[in-house]
C-alpha atoms as a PDB file:
ATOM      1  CA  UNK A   1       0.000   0.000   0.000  1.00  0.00           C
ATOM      2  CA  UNK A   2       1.627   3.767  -0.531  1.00  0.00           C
ATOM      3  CA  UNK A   3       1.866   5.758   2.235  1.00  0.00           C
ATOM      4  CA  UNK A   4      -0.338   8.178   0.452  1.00  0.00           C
ATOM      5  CA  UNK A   5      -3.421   5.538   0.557  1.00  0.00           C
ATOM      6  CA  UNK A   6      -2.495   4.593   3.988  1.00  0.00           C
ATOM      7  CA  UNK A   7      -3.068   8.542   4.988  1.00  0.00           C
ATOM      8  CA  UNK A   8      -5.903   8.908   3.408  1.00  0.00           C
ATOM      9  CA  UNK A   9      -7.472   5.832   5.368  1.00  0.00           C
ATOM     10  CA  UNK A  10      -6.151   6.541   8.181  1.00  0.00           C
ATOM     11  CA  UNK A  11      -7.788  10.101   8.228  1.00  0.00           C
ATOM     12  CA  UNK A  12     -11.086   8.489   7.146  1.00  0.00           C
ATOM     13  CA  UNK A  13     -13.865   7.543   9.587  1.00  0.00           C
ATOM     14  CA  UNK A  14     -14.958   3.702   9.892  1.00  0.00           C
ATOM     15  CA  UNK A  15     -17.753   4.547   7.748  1.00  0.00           C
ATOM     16  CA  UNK A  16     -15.953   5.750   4.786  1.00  0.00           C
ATOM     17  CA  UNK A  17     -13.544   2.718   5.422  1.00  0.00           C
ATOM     18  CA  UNK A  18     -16.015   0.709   4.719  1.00  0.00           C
ATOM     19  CA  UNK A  19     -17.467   2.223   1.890  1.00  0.00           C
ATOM     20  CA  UNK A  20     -13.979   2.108   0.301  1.00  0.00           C
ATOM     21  CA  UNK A  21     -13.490  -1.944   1.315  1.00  0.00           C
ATOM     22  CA  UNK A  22     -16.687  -2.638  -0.796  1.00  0.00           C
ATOM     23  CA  UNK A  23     -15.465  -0.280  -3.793  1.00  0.00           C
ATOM     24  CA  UNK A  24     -12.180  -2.069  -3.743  1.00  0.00           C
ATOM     25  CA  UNK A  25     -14.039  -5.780  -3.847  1.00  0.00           C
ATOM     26  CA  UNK A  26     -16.444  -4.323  -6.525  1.00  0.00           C
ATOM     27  CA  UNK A  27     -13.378  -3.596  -8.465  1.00  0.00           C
ATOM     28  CA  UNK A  28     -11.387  -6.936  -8.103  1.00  0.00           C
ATOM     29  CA  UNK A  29     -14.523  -8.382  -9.056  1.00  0.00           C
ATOM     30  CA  UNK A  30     -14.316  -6.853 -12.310  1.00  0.00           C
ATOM     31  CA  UNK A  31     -11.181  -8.190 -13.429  1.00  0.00           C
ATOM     32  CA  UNK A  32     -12.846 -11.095 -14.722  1.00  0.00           C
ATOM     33  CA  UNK A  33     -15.646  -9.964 -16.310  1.00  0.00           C
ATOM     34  CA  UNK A  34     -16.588 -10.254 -20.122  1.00  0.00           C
ATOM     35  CA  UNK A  35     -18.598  -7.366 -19.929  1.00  0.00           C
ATOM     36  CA  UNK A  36     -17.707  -3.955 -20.548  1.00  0.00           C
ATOM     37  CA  UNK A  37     -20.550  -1.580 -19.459  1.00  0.00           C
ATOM     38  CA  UNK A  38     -21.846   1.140 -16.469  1.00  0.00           C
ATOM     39  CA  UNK A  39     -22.608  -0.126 -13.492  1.00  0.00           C
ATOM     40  CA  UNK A  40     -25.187   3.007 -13.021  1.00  0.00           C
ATOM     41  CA  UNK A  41     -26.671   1.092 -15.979  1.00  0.00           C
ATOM     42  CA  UNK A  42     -27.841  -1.610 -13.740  1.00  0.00           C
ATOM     43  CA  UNK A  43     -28.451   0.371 -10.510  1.00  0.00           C
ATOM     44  CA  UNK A  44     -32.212   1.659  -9.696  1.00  0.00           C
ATOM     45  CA  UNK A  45     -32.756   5.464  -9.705  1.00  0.00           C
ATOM     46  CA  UNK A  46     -34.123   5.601  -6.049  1.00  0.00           C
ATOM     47  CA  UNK A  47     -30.590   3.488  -4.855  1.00  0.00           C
ATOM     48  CA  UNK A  48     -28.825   6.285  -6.609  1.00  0.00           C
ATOM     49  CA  UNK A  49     -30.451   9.120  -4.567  1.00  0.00           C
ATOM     50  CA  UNK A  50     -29.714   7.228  -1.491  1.00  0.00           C
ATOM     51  CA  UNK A  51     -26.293   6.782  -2.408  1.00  0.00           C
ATOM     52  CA  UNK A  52     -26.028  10.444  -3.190  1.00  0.00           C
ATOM     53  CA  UNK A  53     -27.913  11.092   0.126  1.00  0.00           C
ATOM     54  CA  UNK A  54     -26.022   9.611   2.572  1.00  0.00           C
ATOM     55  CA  UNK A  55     -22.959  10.110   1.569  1.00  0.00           C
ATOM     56  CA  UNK A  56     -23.251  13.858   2.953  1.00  0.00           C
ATOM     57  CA  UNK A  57     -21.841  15.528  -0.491  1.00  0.00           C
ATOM     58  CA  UNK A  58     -24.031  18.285  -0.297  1.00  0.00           C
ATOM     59  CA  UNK A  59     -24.560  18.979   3.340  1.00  0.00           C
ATOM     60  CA  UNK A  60     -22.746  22.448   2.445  1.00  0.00           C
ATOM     61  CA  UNK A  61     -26.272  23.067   0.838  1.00  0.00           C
ATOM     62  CA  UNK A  62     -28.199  23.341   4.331  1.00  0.00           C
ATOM     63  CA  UNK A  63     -25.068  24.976   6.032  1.00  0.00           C
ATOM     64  CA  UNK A  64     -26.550  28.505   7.139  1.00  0.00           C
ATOM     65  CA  UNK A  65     -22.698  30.010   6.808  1.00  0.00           C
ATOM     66  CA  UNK A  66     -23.302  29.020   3.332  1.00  0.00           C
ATOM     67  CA  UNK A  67     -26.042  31.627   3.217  1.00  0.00           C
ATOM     68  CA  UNK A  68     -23.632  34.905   3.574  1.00  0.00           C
ATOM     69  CA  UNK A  69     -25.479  36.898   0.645  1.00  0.00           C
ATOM     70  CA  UNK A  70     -29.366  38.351   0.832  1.00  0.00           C
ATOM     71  CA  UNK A  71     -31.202  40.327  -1.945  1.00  0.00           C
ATOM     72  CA  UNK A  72     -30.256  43.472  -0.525  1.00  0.00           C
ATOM     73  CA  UNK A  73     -26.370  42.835  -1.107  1.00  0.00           C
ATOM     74  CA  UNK A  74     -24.925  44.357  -4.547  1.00  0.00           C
ATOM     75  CA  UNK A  75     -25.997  46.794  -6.979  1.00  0.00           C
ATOM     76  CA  UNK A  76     -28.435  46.897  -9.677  1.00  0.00           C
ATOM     77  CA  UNK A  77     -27.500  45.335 -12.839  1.00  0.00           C
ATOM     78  CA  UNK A  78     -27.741  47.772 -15.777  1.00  0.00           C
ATOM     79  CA  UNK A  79     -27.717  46.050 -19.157  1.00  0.00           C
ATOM     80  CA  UNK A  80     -27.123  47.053 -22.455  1.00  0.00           C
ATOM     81  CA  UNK A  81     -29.841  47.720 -24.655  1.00  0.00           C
ATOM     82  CA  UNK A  82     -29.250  46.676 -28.596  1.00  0.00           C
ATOM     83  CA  UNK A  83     -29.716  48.785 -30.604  1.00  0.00           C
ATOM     84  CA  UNK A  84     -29.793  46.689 -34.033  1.00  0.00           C
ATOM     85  CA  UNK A  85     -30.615  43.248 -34.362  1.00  0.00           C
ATOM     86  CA  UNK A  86     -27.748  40.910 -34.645  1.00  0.00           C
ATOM     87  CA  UNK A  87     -28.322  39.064 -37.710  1.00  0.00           C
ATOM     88  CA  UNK A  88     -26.435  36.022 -38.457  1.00  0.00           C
END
């Protein structure tokens, strides 16, 4: 194993760990097999989303630090008016 690798796990929870034990057997697995395709392919939409869920990617979304701008921050945008039509 690098030592880069063995960082990485080391700094990841038991959770993640895990998660990265079953994508390592999932890709053994595949040495041996004929077929060449996506695995999404064969994976139902609602196992996706929970997937995508749990994993806590976007957590950021519901952080309220996130939220630093209202609608009264900036200026009014003033945009050009054309004046001839762009023809093409």
């Amino acid at each position: 194993m690098t030592k880069t690798l063995a960082n990485l796990l080391n700094e990841m929870t038991f959770q993640e760990q895990k998660k990265v034990e079953t994508f390592a057997a999932f890709i053994i697995s595949q040495r041996h097999s004929d077929k060449d395709y996506l695995v999404s392919n064969d994976v139902p939409i609602n196992e996706l989303i929970e997937v995508v869920s749990d994993s806590g990617s976007f957590n950021w979304l519901n952080n309220d630090e996130e939220n630093i701008y209202s609608l009264n921050d900036g200026e009014n945008v003033q945009w050009a008016i054309l004046k001839e039509a762009v023809s093409y």
